[in-house]
N, C-alpha and C. Protein backbone atom coordinates (compact mmCIF):
# COMPACT_ATOMS: atom_id res chain seq x y z
N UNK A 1 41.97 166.18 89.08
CA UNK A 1 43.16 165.78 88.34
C UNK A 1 43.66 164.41 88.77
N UNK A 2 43.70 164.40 90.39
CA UNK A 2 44.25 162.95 90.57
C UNK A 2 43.32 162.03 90.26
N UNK A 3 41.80 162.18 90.10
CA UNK A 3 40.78 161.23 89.50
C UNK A 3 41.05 160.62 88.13
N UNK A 4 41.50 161.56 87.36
CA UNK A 4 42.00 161.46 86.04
C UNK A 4 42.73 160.37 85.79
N UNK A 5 43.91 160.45 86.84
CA UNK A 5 45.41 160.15 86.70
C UNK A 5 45.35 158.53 86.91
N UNK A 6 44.11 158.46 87.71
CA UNK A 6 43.84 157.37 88.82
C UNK A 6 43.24 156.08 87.78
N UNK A 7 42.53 157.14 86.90
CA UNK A 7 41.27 156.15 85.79
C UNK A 7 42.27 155.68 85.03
N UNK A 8 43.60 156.54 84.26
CA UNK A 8 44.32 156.30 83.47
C UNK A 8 44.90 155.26 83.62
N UNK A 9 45.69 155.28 85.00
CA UNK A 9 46.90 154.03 85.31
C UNK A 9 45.61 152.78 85.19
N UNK A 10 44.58 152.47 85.68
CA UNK A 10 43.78 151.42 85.65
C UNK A 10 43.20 151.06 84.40
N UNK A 11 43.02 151.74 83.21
CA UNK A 11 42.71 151.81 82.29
C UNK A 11 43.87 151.12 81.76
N UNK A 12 44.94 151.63 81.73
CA UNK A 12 46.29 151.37 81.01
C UNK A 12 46.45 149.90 81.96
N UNK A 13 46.26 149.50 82.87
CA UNK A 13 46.32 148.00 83.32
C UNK A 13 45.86 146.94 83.59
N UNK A 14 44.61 147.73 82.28
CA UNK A 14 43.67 146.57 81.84
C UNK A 14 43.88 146.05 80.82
N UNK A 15 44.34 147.28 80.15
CA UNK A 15 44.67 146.90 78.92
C UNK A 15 45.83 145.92 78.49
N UNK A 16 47.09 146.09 79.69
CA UNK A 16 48.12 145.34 79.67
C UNK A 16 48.25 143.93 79.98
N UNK A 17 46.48 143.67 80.84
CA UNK A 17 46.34 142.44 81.55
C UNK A 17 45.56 141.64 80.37
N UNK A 18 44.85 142.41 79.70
CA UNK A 18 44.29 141.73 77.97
C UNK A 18 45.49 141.73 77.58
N UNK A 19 46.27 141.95 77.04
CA UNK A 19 47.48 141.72 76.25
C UNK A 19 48.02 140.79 77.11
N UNK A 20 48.45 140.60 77.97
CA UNK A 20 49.60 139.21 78.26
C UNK A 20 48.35 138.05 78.40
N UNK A 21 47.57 138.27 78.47
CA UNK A 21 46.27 136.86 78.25
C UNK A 21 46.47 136.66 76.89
N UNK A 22 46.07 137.66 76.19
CA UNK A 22 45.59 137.70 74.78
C UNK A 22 47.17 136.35 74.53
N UNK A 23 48.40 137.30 74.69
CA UNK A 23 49.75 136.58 74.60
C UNK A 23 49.82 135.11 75.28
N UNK A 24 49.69 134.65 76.64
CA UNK A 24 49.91 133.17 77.09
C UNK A 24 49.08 132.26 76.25
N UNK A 25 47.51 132.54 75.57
CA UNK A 25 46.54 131.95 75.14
C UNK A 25 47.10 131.04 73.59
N UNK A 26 47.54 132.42 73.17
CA UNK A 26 48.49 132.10 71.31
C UNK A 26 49.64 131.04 71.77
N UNK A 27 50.56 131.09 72.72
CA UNK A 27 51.27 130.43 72.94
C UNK A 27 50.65 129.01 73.66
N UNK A 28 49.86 129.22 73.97
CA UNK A 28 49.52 127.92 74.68
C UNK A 28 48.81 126.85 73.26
N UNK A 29 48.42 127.93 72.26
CA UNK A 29 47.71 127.56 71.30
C UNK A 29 48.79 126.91 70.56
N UNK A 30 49.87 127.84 70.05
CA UNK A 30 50.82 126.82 69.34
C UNK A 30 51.74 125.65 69.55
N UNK A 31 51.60 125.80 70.80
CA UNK A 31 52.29 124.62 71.58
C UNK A 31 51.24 123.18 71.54
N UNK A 32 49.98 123.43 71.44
CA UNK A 32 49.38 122.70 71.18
C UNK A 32 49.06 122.04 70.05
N UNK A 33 49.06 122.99 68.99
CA UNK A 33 49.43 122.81 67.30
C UNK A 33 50.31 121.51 67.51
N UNK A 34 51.23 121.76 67.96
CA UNK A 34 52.73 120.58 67.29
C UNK A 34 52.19 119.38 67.09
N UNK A 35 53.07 118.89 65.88
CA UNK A 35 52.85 117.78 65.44
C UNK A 35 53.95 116.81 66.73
N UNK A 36 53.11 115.20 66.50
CA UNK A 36 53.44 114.26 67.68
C UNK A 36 54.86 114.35 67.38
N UNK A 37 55.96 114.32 66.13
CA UNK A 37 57.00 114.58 66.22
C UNK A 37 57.57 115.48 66.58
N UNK A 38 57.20 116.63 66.67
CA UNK A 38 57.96 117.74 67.27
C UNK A 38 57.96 117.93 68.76
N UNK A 39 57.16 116.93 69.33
CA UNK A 39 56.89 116.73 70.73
C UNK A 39 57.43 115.72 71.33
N UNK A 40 58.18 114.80 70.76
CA UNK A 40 58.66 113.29 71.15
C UNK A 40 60.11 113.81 71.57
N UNK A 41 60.75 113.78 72.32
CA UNK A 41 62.36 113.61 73.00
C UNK A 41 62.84 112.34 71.63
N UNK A 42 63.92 112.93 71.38
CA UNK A 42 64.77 111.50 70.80
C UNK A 42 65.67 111.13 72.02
N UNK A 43 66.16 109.43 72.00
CA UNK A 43 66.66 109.31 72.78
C UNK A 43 68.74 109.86 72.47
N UNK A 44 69.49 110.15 73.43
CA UNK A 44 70.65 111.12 73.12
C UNK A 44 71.47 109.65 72.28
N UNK A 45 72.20 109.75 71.19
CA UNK A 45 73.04 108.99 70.53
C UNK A 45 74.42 108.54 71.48
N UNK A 46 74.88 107.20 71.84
CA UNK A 46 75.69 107.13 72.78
C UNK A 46 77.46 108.11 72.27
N UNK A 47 78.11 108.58 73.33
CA UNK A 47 79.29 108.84 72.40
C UNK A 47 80.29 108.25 72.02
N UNK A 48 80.26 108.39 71.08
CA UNK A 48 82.19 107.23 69.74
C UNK A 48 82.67 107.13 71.31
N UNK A 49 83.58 105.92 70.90
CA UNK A 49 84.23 105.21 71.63
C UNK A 49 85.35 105.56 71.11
N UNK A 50 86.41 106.54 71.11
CA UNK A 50 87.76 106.39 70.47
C UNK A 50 88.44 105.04 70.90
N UNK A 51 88.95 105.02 69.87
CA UNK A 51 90.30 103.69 70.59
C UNK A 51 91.09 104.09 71.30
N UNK A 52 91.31 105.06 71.77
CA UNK A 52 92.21 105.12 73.21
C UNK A 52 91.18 104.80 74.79
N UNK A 53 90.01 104.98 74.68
CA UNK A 53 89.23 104.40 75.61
C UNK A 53 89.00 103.12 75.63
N UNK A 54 89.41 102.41 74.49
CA UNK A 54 89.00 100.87 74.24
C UNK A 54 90.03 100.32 75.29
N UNK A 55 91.46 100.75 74.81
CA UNK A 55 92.44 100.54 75.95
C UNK A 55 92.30 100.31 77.35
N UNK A 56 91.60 101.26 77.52
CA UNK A 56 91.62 101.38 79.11
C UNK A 56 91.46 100.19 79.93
N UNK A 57 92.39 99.51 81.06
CA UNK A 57 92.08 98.59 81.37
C UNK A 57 91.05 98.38 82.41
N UNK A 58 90.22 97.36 82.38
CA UNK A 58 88.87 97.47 82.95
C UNK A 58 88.84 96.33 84.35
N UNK A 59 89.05 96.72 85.59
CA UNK A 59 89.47 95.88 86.80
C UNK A 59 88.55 95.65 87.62
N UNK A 60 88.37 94.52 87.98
CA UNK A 60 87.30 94.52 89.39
C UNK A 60 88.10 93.66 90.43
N UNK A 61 87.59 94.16 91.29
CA UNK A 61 88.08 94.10 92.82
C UNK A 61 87.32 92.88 93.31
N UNK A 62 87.64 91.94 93.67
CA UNK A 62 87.08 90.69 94.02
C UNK A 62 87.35 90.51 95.87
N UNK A 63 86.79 90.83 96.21
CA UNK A 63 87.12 90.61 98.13
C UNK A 63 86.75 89.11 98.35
N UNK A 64 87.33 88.13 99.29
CA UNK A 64 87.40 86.83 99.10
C UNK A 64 85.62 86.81 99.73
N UNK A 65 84.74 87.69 100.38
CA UNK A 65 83.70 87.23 101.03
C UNK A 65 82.89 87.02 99.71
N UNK A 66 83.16 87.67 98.98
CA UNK A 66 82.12 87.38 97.66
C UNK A 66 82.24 86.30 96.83
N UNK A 67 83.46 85.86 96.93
CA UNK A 67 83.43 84.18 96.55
C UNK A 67 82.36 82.55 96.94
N UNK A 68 80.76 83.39 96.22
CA UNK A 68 79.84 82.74 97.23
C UNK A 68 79.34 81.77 95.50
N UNK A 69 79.92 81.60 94.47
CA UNK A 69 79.42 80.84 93.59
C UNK A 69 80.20 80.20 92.80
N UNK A 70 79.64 78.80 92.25
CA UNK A 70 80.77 78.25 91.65
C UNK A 70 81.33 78.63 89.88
N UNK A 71 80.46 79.87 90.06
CA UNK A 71 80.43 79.85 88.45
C UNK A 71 82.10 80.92 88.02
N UNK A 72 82.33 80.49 87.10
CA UNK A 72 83.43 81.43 86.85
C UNK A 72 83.32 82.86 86.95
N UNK A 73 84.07 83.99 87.40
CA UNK A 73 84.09 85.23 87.56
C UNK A 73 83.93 85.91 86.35
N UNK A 74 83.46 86.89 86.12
CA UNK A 74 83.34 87.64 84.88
C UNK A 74 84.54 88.23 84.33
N UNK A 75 84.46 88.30 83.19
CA UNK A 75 85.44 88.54 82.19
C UNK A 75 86.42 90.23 82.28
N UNK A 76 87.64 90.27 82.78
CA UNK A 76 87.83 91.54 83.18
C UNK A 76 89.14 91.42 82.68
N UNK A 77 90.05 92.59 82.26
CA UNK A 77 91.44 92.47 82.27
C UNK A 77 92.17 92.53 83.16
N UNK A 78 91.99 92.66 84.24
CA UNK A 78 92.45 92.11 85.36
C UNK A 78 91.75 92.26 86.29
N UNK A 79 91.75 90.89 87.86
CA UNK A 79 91.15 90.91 88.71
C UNK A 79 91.86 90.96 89.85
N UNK A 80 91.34 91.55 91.14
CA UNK A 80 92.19 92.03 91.81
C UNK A 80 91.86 91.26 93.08
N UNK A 81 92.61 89.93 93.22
CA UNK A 81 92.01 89.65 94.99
C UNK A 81 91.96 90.23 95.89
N UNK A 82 91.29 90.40 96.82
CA UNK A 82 91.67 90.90 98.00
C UNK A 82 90.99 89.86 99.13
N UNK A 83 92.19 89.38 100.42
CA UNK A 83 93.56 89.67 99.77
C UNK A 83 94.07 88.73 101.16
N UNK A 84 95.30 88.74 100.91
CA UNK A 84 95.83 87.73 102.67
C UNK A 84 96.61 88.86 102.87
N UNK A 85 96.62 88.03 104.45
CA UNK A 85 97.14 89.28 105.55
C UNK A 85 98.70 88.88 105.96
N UNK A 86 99.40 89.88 106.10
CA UNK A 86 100.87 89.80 106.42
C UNK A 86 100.71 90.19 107.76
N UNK A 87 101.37 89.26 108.88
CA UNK A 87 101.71 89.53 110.03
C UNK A 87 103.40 89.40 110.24
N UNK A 88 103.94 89.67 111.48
CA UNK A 88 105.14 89.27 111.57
C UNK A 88 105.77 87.95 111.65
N UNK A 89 105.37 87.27 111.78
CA UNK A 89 105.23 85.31 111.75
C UNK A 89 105.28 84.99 109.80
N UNK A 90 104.92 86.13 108.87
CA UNK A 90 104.54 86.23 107.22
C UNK A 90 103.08 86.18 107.03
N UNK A 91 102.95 85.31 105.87
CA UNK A 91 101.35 85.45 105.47
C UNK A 91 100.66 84.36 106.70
N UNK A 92 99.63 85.28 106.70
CA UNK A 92 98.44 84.38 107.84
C UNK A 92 98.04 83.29 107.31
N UNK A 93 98.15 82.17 107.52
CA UNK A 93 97.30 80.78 106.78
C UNK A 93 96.24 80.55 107.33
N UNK A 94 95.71 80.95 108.16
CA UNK A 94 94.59 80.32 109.23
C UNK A 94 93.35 81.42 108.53
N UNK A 95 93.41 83.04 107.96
CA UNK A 95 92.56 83.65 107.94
C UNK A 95 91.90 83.81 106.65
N UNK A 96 90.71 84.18 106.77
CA UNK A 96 89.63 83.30 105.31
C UNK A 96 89.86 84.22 103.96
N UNK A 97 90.97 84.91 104.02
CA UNK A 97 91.66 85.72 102.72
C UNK A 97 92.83 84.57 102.15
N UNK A 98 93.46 83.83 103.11
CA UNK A 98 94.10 82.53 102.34
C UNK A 98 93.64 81.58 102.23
N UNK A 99 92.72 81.04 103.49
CA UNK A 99 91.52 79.78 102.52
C UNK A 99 91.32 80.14 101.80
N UNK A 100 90.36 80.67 101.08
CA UNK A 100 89.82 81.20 100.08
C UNK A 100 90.68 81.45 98.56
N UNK A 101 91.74 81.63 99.03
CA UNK A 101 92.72 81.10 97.45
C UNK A 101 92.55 80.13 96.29
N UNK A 102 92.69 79.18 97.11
CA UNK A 102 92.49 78.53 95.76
C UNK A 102 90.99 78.01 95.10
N UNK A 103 89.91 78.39 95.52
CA UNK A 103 88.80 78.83 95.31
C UNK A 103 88.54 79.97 94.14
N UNK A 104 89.43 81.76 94.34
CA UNK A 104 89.56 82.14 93.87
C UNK A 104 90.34 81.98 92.26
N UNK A 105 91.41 80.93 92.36
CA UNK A 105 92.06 80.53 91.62
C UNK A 105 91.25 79.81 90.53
N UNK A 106 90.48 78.66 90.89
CA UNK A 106 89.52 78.09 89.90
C UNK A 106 89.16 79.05 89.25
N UNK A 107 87.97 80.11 89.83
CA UNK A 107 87.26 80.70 89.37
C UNK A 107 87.58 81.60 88.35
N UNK A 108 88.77 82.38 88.37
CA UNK A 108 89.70 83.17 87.29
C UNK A 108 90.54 82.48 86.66
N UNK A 109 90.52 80.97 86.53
CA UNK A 109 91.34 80.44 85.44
C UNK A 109 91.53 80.64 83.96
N UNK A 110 92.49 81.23 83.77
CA UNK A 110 92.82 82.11 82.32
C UNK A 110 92.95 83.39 82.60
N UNK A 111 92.65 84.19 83.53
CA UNK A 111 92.58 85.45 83.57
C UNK A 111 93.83 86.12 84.48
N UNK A 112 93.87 87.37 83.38
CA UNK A 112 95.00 88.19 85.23
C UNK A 112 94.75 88.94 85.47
N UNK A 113 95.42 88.37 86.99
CA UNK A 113 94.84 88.91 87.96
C UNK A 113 96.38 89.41 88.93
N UNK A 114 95.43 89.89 90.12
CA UNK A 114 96.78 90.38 90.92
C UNK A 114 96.38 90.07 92.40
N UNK A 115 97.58 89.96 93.42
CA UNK A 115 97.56 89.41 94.85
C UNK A 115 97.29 90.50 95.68
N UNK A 116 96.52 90.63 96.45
CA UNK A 116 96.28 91.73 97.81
C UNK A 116 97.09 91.29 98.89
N UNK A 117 97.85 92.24 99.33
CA UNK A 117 99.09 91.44 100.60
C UNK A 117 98.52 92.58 101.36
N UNK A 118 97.77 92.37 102.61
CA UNK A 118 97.10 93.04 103.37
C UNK A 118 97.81 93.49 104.32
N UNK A 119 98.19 94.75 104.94
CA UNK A 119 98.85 95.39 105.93
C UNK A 119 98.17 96.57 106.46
N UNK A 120 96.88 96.24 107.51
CA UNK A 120 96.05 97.20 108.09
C UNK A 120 96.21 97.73 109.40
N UNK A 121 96.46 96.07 110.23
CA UNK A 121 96.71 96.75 111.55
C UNK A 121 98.46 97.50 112.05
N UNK A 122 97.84 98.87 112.68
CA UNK A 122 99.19 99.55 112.60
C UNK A 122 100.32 99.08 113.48
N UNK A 123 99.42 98.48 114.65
CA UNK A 123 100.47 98.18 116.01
C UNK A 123 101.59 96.92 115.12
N UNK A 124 100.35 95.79 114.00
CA UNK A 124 101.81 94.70 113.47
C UNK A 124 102.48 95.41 112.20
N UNK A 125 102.12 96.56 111.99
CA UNK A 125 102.64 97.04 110.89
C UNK A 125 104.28 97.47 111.22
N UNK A 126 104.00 98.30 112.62
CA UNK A 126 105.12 98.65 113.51
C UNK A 126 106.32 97.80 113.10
N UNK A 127 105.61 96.78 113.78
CA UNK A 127 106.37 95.27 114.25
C UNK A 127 107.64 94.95 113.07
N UNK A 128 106.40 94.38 111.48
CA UNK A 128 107.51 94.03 110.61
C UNK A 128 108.21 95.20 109.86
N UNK A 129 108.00 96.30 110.11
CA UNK A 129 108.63 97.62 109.22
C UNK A 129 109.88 97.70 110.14
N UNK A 130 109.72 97.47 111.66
CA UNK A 130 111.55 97.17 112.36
C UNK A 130 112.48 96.26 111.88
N UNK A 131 111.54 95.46 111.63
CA UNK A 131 112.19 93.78 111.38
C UNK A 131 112.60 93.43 110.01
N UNK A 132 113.85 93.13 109.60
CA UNK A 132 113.64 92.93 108.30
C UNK A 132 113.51 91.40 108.22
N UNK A 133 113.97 90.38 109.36
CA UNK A 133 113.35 89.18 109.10
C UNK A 133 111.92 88.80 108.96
N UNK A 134 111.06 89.46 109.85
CA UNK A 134 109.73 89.11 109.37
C UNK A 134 109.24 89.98 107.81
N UNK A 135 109.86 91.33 107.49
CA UNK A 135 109.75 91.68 105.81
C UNK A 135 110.05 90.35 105.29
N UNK A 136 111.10 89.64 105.37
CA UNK A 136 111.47 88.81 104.37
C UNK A 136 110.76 87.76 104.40
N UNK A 137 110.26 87.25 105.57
CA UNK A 137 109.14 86.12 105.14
C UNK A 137 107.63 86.79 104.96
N UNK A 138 107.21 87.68 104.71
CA UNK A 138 105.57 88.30 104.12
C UNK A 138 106.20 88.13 102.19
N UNK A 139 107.55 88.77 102.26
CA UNK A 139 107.79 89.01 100.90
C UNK A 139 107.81 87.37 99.85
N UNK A 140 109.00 86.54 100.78
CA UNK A 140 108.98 85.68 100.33
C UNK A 140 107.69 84.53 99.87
N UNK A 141 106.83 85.02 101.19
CA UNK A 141 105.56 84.02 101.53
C UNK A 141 104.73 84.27 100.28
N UNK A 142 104.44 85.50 99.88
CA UNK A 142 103.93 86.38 99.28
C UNK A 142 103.88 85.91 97.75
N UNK A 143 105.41 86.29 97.21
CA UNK A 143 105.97 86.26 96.26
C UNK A 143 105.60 84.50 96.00
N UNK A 144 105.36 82.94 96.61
CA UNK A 144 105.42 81.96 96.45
C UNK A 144 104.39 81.62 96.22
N UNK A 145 102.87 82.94 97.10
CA UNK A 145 101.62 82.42 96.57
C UNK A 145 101.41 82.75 95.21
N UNK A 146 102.23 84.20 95.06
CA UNK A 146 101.37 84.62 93.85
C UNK A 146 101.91 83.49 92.78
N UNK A 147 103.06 83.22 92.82
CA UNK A 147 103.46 82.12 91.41
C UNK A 147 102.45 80.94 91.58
N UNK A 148 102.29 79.96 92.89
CA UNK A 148 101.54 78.98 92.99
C UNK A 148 100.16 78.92 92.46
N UNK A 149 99.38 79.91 92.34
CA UNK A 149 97.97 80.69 92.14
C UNK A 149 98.19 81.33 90.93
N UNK A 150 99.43 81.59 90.21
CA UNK A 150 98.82 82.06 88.97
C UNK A 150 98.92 83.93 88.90
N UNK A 151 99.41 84.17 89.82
CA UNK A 151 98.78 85.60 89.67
C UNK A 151 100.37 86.78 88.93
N UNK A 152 99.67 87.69 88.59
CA UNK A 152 100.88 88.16 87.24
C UNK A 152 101.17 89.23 88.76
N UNK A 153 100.82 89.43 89.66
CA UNK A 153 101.69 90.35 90.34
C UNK A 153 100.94 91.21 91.82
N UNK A 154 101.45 91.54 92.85
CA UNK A 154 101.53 91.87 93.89
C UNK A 154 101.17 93.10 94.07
N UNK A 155 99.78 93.01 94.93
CA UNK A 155 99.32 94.28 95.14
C UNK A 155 99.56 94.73 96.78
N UNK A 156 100.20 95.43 97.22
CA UNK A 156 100.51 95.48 99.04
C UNK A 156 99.43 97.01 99.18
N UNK A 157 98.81 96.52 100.27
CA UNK A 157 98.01 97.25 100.80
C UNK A 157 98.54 97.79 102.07
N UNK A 158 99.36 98.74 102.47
CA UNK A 158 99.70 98.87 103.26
C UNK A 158 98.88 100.39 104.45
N UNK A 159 98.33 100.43 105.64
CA UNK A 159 98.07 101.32 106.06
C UNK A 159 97.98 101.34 107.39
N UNK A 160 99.01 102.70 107.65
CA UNK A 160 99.63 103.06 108.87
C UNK A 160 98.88 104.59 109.44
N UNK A 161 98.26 104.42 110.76
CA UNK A 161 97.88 105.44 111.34
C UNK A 161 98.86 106.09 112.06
N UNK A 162 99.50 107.10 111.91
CA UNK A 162 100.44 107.71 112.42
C UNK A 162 101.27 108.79 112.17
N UNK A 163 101.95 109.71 113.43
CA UNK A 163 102.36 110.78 112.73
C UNK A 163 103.54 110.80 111.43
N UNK A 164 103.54 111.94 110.66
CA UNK A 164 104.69 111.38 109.78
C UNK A 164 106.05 111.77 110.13
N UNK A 165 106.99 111.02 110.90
CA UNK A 165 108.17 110.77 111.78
C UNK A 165 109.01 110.73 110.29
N UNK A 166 109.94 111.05 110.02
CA UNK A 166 111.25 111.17 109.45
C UNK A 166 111.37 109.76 109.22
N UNK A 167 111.51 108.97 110.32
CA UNK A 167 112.12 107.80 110.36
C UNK A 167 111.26 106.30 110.02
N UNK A 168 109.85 106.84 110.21
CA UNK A 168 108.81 106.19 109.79
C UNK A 168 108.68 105.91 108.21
N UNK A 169 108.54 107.33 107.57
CA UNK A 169 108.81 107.10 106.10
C UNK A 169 109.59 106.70 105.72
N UNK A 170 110.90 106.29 106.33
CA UNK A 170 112.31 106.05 105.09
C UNK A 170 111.72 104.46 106.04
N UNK A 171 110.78 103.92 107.00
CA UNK A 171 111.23 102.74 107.20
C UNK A 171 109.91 102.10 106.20
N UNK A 172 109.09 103.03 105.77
CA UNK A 172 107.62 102.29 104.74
C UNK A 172 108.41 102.50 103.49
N UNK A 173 109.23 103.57 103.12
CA UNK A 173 109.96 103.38 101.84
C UNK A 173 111.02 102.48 101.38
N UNK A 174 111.77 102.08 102.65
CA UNK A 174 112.85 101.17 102.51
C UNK A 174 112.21 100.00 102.33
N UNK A 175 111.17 99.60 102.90
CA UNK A 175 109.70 97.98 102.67
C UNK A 175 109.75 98.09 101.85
N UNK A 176 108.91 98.75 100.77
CA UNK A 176 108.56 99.08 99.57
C UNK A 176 109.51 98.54 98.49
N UNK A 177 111.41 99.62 98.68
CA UNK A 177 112.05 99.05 97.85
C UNK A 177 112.21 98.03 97.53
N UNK A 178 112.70 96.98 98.81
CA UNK A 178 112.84 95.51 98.78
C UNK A 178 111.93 94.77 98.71
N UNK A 179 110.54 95.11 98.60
CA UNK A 179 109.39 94.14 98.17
C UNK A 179 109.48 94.34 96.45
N UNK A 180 109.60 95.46 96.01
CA UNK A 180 108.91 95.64 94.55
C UNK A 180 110.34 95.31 93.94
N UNK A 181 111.92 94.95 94.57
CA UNK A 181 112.89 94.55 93.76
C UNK A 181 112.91 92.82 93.84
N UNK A 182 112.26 92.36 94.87
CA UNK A 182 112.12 90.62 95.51
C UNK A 182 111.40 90.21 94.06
N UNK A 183 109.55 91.27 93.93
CA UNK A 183 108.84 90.50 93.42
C UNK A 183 109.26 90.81 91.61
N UNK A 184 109.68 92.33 91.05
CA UNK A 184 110.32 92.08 90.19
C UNK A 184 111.54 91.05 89.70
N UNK A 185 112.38 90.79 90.61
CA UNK A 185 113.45 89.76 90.36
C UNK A 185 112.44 87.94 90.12
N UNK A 186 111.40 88.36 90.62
CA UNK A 186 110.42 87.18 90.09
C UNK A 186 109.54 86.91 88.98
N UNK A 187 110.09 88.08 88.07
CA UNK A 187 109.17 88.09 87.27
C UNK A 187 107.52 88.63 87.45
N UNK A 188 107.70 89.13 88.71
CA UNK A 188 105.82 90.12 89.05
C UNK A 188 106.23 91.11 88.78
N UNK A 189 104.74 92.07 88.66
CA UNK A 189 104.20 93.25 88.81
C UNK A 189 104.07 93.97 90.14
N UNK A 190 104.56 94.68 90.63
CA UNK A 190 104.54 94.89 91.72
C UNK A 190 103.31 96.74 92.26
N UNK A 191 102.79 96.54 92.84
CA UNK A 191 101.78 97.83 93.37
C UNK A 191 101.44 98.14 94.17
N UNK A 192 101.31 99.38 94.56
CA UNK A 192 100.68 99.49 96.23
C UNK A 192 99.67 100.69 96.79
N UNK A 193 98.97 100.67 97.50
CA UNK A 193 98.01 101.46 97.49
C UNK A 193 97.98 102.28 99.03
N UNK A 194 97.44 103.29 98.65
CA UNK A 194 97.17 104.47 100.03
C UNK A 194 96.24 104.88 100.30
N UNK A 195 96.42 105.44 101.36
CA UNK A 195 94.84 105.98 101.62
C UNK A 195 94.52 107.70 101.15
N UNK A 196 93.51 107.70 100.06
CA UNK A 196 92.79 108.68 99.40
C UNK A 196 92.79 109.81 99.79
N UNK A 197 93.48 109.78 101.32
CA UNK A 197 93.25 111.34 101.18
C UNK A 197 95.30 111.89 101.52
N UNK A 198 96.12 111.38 101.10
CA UNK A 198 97.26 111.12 101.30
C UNK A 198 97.83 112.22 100.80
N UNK A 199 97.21 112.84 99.96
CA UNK A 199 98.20 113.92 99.02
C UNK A 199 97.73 115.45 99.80
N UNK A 200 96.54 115.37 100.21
CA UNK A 200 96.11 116.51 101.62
C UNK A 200 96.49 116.55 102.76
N UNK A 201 96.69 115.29 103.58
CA UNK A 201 96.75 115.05 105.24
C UNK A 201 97.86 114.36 105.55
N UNK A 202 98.55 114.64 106.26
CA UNK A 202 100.04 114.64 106.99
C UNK A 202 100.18 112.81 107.46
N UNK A 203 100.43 112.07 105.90
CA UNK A 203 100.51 110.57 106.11
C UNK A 203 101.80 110.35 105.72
N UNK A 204 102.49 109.37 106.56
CA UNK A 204 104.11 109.02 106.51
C UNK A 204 104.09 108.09 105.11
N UNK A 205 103.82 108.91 104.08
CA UNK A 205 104.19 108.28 103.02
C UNK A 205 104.81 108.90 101.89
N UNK A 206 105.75 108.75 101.36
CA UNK A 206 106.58 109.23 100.73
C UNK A 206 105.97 109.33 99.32
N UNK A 207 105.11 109.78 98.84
CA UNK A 207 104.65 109.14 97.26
C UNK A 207 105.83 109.64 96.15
């Protein structure tokens, strides 16, 4: 009986092993049939451009080291220097983010653009966020390049490593006010930027 049983199952899984041959062979066959068009990829059609994407304004970031040609900068709705550095003394003149100005200036003639007012290191950050006389000469200094150069408005880069103290934030928020009411009362744009991970990790910034 189990001889029987034994022939059967092998019998029955020969038969199943002709059938899925018999099956991959037809398929391999009609796949081969196709005509060269039914085999060609089209390439994907790009997607409509609504006019609310046309809007969008389209910016590049210009860092003064890349200012290595004399040819005019490419065509953008606005360009973004970066950038001179604010110390407590005001803007740095000696460091190659303000040489480099009026260099930059040629090169985007006709275009707007906006000023990078650099505030990285924390120990002078300290310094002028006590002081409101040295605020007032970065702001003023600031506010005199961007008109001299052309530029529609003030980008402050400001970044502070440190815990977030009560007294720390109302002293980066109180900066803030009186820079973005200085450079508005001038007719700028005024902006400022943080660090990316600000809305997760415990940074003295008030957004």
């Amino acid at each position: 009986m189990k001889k029987v049983i034994a022939i059967f199952f092998v019998c029955l899984f020969f038969v199943l092993s002709l059938f899925l041959v018999r099956e991959f062979r037809q398929r391999i066959d009609r796949f081969i049939a196709l005509t060269p068009d039914q085999t060609t990829f089209k390439e994907p059609s790009p997607t409509p451009t609504s006019p609310e994407a046309k809007q969008i304004d389209q910016t590049l970031f210009v860092p003064y080291w890349s200012l290595t040609s004399s040819s005019p900068l490419p065509a953008y709705q606005t360009l973004i220097y970066f950038s001179v550095l604010a110390t407590n003394q005001g803007i740095d003149t000696t460091e190659s983010g303000y040489t480099h100005l009026e260099q930059f200036a040629n090169l985007s003639a006709g275009q707007q653009k906006l000023l990078t007012v650099s505030m990285q290191n924390s120990s002078t950050n300290f310094v002028i966020l006590k002081d409101q006389a040295s605020q007032k000469k970065v702001i003023d200094q600031s506010i005199a390049l961007a008109k001299k150069y052309g530029f529609k408005g003030i980008l402050l880069n400001i970044e502070v490593s440190a815990l977030p103290f009560s007294s720390l934030i109302e002293q980066i928020t109180d900066f803030n006010k009186s820079y973005a009411t200085a450079v508005h009362r001038a007719g700028l744009s005024y902006s400022i930027t943080a660090y990316g991970d600000t809305f997760y990790r415990l940074r003295p910034f008030d957004m």
